[in-house]
PDB file of N, CA and C in Angstrom:
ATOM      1  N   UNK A   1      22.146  38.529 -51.065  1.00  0.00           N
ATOM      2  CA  UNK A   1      23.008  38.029 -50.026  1.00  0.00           C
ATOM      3  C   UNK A   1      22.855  36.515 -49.945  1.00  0.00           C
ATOM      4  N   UNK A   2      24.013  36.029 -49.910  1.00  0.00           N
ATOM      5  CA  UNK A   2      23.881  34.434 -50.177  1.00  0.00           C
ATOM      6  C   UNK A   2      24.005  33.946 -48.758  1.00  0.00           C
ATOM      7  N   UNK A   3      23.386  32.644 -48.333  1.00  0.00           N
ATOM      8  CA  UNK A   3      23.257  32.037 -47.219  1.00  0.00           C
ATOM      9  C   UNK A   3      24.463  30.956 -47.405  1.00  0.00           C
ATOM     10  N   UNK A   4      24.719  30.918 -46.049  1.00  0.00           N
ATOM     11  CA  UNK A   4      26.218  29.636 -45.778  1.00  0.00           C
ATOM     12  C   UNK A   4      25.378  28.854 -44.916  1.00  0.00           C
ATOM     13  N   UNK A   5      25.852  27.667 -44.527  1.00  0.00           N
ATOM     14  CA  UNK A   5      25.304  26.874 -43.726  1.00  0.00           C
ATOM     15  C   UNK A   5      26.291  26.589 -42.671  1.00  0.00           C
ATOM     16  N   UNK A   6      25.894  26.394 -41.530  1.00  0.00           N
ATOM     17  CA  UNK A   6      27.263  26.402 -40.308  1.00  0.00           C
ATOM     18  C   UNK A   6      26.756  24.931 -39.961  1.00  0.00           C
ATOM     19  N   UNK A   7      28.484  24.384 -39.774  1.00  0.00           N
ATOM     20  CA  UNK A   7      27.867  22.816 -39.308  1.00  0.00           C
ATOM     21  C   UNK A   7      28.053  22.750 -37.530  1.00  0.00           C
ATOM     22  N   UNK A   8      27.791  21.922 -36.707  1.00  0.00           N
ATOM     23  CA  UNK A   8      28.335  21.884 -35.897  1.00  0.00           C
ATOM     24  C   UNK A   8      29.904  21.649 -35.337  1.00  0.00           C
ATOM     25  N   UNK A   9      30.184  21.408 -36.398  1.00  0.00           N
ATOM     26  CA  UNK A   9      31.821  21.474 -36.419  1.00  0.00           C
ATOM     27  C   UNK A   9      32.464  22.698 -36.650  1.00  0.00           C
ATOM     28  N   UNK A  10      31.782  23.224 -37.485  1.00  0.00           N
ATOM     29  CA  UNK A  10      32.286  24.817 -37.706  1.00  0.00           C
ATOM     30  C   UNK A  10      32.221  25.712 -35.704  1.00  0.00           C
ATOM     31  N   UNK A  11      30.924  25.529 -35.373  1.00  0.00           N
ATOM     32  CA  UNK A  11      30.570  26.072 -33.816  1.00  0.00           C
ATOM     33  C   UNK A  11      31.519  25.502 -33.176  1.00  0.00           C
ATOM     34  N   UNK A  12      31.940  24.190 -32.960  1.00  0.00           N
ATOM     35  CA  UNK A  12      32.756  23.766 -31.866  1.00  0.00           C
ATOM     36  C   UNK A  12      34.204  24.021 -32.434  1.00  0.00           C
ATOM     37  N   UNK A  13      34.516  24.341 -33.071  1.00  0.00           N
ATOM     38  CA  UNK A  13      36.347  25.279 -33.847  1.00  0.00           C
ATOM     39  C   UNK A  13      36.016  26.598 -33.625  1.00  0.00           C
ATOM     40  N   UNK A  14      34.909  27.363 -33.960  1.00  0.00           N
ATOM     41  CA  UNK A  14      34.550  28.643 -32.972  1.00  0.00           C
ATOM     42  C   UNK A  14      35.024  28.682 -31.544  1.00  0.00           C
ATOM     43  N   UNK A  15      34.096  28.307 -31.102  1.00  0.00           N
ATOM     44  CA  UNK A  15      34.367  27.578 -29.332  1.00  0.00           C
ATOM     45  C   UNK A  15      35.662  27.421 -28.961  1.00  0.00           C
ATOM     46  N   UNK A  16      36.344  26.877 -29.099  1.00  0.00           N
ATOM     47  CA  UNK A  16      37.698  26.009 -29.089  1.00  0.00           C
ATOM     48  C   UNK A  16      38.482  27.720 -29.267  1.00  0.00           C
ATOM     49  N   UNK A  17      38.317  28.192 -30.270  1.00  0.00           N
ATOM     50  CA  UNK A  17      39.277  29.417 -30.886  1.00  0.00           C
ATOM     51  C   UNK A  17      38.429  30.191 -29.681  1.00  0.00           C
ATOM     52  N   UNK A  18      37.713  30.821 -29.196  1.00  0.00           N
ATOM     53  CA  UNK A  18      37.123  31.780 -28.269  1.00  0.00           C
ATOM     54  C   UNK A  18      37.463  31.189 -26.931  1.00  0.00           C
ATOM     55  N   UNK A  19      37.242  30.387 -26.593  1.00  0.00           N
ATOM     56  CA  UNK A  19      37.673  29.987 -25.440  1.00  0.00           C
ATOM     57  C   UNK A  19      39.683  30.196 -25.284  1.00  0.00           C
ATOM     58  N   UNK A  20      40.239  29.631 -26.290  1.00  0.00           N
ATOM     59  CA  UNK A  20      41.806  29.691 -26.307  1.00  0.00           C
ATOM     60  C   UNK A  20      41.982  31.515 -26.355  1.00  0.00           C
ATOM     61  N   UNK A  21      41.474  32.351 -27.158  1.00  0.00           N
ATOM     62  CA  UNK A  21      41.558  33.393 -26.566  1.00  0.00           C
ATOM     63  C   UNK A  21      41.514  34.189 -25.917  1.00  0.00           C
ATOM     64  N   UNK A  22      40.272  33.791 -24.735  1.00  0.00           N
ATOM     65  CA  UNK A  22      39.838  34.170 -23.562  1.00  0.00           C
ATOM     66  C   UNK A  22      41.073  33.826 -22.346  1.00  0.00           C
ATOM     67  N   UNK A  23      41.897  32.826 -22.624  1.00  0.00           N
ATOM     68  CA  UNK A  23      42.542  32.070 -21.358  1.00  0.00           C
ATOM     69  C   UNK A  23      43.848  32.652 -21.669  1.00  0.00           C
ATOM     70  N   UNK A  24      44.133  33.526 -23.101  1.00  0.00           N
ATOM     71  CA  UNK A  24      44.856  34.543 -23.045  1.00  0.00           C
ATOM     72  C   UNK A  24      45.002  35.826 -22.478  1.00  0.00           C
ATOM     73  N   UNK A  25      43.814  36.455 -22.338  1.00  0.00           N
ATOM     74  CA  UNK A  25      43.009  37.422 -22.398  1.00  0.00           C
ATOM     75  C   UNK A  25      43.053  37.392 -20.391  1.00  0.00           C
ATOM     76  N   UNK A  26      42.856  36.385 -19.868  1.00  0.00           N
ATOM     77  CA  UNK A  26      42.476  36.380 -18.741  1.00  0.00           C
ATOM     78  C   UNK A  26      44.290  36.211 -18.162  1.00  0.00           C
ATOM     79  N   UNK A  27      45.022  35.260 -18.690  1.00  0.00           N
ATOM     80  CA  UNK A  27      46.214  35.286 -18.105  1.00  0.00           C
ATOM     81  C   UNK A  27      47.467  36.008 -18.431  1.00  0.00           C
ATOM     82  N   UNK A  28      47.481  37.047 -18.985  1.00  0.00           N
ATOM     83  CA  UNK A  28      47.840  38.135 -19.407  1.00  0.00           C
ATOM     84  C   UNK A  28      47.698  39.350 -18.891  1.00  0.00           C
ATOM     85  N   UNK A  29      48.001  39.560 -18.175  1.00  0.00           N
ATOM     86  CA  UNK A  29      48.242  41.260 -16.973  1.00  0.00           C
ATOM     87  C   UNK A  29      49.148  41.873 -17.780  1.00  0.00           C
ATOM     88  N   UNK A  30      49.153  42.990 -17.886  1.00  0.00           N
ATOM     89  CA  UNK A  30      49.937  44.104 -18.004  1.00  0.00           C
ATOM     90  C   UNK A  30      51.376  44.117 -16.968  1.00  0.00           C
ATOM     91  N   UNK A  31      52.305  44.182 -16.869  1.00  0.00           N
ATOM     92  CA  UNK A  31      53.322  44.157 -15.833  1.00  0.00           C
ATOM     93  C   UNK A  31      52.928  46.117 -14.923  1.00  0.00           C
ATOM     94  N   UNK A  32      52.671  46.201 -14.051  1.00  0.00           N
ATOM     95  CA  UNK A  32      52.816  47.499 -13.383  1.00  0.00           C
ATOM     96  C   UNK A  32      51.536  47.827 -12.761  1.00  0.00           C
ATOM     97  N   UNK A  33      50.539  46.644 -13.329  1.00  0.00           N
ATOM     98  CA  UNK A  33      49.079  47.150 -13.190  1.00  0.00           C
ATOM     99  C   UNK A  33      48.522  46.285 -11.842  1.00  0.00           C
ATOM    100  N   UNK A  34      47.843  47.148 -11.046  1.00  0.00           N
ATOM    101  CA  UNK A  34      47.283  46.605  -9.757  1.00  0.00           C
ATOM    102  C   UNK A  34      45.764  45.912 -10.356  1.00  0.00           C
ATOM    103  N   UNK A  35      45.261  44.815  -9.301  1.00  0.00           N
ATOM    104  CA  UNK A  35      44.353  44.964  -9.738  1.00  0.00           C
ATOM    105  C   UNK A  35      43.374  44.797  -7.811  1.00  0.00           C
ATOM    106  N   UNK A  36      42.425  44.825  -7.867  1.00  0.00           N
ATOM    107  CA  UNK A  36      41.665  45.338  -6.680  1.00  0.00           C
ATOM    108  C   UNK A  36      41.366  43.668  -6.176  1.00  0.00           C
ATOM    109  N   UNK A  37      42.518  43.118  -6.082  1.00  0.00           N
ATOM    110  CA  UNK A  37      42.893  41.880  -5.544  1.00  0.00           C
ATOM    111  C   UNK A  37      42.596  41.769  -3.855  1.00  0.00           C
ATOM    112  N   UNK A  38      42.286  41.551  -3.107  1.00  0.00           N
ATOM    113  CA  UNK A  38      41.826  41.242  -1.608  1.00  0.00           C
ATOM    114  C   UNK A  38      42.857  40.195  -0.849  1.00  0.00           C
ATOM    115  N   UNK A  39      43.759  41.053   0.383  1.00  0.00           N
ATOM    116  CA  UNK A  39      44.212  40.091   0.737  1.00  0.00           C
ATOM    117  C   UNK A  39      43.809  40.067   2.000  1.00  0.00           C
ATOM    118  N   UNK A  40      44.447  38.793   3.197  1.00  0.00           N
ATOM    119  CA  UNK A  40      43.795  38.970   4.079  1.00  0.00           C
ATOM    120  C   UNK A  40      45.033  39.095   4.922  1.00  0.00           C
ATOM    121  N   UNK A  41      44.874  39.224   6.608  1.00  0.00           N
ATOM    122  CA  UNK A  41      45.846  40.215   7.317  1.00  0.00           C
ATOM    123  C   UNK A  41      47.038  39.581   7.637  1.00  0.00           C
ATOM    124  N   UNK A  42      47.244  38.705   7.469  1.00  0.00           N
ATOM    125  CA  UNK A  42      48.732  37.920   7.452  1.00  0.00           C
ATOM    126  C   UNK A  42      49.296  38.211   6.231  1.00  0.00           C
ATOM    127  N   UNK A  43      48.904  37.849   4.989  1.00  0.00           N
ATOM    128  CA  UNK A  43      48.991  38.225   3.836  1.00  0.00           C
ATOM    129  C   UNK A  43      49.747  40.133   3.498  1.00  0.00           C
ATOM    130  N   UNK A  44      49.136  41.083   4.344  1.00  0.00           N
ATOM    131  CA  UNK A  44      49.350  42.138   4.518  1.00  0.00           C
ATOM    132  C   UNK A  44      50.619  42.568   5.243  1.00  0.00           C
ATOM    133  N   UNK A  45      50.496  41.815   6.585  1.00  0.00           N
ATOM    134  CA  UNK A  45      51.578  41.728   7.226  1.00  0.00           C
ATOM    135  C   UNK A  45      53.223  41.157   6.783  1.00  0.00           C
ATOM    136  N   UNK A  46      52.618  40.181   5.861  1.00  0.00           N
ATOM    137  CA  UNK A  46      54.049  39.593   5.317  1.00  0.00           C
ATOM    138  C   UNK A  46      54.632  40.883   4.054  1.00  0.00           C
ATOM    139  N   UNK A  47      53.989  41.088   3.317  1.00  0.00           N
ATOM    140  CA  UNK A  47      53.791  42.267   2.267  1.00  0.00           C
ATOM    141  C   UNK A  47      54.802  43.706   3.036  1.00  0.00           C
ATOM    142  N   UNK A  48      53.998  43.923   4.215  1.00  0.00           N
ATOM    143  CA  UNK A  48      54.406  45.095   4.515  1.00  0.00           C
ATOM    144  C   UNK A  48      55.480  45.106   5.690  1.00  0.00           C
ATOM    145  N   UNK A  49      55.956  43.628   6.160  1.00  0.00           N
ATOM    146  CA  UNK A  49      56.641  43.306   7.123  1.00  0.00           C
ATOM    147  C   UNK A  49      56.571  44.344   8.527  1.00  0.00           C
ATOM    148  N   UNK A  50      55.150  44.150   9.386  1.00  0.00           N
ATOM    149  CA  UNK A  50      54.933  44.661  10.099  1.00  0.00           C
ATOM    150  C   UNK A  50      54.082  43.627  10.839  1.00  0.00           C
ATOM    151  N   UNK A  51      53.903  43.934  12.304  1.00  0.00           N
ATOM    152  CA  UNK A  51      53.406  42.807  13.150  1.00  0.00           C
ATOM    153  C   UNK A  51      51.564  43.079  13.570  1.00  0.00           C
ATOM    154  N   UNK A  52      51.205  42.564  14.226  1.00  0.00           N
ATOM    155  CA  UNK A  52      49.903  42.112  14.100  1.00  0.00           C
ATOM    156  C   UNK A  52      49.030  44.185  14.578  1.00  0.00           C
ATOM    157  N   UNK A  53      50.413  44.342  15.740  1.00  0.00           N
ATOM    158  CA  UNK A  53      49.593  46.029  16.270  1.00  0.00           C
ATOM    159  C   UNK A  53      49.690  46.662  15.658  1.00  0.00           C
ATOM    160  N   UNK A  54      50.662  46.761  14.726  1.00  0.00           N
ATOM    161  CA  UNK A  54      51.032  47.843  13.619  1.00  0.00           C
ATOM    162  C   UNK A  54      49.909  47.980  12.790  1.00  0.00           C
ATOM    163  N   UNK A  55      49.483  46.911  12.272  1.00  0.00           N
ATOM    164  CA  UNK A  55      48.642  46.667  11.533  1.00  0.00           C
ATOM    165  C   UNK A  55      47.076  46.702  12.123  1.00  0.00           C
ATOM    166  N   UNK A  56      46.676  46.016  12.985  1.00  0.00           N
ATOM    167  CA  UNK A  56      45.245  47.171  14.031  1.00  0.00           C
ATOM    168  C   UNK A  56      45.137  48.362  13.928  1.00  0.00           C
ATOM    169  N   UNK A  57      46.947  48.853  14.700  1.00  0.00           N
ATOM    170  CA  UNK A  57      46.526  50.582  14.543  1.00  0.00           C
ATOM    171  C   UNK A  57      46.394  50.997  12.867  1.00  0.00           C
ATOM    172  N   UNK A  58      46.956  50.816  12.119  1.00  0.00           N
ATOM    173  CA  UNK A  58      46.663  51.331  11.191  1.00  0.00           C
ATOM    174  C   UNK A  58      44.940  51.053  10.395  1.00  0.00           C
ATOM    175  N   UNK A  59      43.764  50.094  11.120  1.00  0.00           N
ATOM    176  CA  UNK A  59      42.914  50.087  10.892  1.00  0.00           C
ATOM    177  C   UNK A  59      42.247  50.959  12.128  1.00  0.00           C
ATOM    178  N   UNK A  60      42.798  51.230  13.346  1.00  0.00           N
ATOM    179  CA  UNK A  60      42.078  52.161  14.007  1.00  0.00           C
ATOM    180  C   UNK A  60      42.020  53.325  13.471  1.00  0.00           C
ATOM    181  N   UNK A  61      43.228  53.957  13.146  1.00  0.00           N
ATOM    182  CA  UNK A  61      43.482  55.347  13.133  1.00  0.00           C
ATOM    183  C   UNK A  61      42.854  55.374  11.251  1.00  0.00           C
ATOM    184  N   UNK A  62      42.075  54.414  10.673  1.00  0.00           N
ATOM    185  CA  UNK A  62      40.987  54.595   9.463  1.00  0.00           C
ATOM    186  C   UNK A  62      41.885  55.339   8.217  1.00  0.00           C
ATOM    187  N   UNK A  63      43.429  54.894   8.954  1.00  0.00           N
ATOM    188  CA  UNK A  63      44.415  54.979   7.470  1.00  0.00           C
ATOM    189  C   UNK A  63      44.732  53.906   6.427  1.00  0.00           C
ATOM    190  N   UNK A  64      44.256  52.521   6.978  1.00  0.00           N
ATOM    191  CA  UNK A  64      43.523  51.479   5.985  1.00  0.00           C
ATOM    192  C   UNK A  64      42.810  50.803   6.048  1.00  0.00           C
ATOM    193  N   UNK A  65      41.606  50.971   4.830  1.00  0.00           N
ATOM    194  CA  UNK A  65      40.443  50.661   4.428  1.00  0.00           C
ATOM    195  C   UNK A  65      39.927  49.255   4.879  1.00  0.00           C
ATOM    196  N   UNK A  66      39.415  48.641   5.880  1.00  0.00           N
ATOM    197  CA  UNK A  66      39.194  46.985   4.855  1.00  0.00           C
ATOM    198  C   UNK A  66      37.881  46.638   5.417  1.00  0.00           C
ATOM    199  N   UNK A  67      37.610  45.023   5.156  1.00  0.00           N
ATOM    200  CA  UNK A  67      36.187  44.882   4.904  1.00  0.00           C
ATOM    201  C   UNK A  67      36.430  43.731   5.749  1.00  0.00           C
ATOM    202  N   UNK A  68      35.665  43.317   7.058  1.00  0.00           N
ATOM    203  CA  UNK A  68      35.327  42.421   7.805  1.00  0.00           C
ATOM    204  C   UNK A  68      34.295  41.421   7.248  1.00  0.00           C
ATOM    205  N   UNK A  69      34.326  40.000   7.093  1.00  0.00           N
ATOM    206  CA  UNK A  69      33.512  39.258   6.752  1.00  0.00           C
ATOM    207  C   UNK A  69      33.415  38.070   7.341  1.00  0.00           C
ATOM    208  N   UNK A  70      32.874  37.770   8.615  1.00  0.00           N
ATOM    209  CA  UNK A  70      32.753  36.385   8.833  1.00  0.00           C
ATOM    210  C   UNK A  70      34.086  36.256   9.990  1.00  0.00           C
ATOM    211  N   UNK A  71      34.613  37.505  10.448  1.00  0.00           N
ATOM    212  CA  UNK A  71      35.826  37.410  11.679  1.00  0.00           C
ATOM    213  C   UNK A  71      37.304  37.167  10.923  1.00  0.00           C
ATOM    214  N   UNK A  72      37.216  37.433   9.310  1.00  0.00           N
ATOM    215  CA  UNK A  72      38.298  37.705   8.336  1.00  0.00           C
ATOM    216  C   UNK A  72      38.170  38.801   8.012  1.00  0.00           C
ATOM    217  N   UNK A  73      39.427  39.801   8.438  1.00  0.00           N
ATOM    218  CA  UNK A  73      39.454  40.509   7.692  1.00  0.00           C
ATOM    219  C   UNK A  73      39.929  41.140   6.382  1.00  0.00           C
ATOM    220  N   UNK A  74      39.890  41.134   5.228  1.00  0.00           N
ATOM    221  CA  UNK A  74      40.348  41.786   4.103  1.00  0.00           C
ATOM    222  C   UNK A  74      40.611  43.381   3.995  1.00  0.00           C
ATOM    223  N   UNK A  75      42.171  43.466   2.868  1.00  0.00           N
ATOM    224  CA  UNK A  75      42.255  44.655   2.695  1.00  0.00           C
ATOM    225  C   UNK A  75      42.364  44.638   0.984  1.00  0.00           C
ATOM    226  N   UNK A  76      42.153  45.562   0.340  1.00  0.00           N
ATOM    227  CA  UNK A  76      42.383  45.288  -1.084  1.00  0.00           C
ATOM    228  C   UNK A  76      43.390  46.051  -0.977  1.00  0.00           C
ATOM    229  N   UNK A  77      44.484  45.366  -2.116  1.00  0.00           N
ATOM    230  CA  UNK A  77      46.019  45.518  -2.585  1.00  0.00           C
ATOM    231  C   UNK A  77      46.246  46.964  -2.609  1.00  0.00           C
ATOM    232  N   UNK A  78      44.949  47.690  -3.712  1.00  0.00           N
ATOM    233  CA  UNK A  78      45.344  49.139  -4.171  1.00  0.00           C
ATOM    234  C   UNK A  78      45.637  49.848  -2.763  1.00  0.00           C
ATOM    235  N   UNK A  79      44.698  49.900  -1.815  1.00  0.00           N
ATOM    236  CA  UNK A  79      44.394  50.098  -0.813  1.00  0.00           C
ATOM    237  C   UNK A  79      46.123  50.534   0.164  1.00  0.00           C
ATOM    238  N   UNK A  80      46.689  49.294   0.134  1.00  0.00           N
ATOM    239  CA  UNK A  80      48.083  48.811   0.516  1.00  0.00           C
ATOM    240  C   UNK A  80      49.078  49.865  -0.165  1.00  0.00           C
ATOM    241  N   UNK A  81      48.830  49.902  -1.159  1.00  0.00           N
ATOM    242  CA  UNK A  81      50.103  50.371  -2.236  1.00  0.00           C
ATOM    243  C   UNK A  81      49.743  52.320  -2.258  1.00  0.00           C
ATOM    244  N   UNK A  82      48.838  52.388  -1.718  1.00  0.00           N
ATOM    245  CA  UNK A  82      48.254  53.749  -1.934  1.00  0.00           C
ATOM    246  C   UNK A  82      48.696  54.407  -0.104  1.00  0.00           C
ATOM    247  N   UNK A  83      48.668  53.434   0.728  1.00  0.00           N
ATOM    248  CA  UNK A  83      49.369  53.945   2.147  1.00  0.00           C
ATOM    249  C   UNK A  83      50.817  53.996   1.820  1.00  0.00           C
ATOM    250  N   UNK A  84      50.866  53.064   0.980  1.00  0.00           N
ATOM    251  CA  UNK A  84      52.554  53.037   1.111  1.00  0.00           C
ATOM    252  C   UNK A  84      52.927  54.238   0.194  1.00  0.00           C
ATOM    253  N   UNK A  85      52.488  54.642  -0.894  1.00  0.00           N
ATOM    254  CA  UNK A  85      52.569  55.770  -1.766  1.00  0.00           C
ATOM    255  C   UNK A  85      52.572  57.497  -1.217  1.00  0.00           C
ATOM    256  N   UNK A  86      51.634  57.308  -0.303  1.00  0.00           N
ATOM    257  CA  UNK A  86      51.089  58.379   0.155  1.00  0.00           C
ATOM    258  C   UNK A  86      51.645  59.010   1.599  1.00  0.00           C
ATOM    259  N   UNK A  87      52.074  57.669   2.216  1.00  0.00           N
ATOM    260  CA  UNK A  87      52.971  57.786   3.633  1.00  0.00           C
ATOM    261  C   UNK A  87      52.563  58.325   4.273  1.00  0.00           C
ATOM    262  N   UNK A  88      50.824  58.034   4.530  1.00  0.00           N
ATOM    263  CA  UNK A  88      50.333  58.797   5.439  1.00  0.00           C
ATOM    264  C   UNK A  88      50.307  58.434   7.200  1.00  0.00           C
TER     265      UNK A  88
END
């Protein structure tokens, strides 16, 4: 088995090519595909065009999920699309 020698020029055209494929890789979604994106309750409200009680009750009555952090609350997208799916 014969040995090659890698220069540092060879690594940084590596680099360069891995990185340019990654920023493909990353900005490239599938069209149809959710992803477990977090929005927060205005964000929700505009989405689902419903007003601030609509949207309480539907965190009272524990028909959507979300996560309090710091007096923000978040709901994740799937979350959203799965009430609306399910019409519960």
């Amino acid at each position: 088995m014969a040995a090659e020698i890698i220069t540092k020029e060879d690594l940084q055209t590596f680099k360069q090519e891995l990185l340019a494929e990654f920023k493909i890789l990353i900005n490239s979604k599938p069209k149809g595909t959710v992803t477990d994106e977090w929005l927060k309750s205005s964000q929700v409200r505009k989405l689902l065009n419903i007003s601030p009680g609509t949207l309480q009750n539907l965190r009272v009555q524990n028909r959507l999920p979300f996560t309090k952090i710091g007096g923000i609350i978040y709901y994740k997208r799937r979350d959203i699309i799965d009430l609306m799916e399910n019409k519960k």
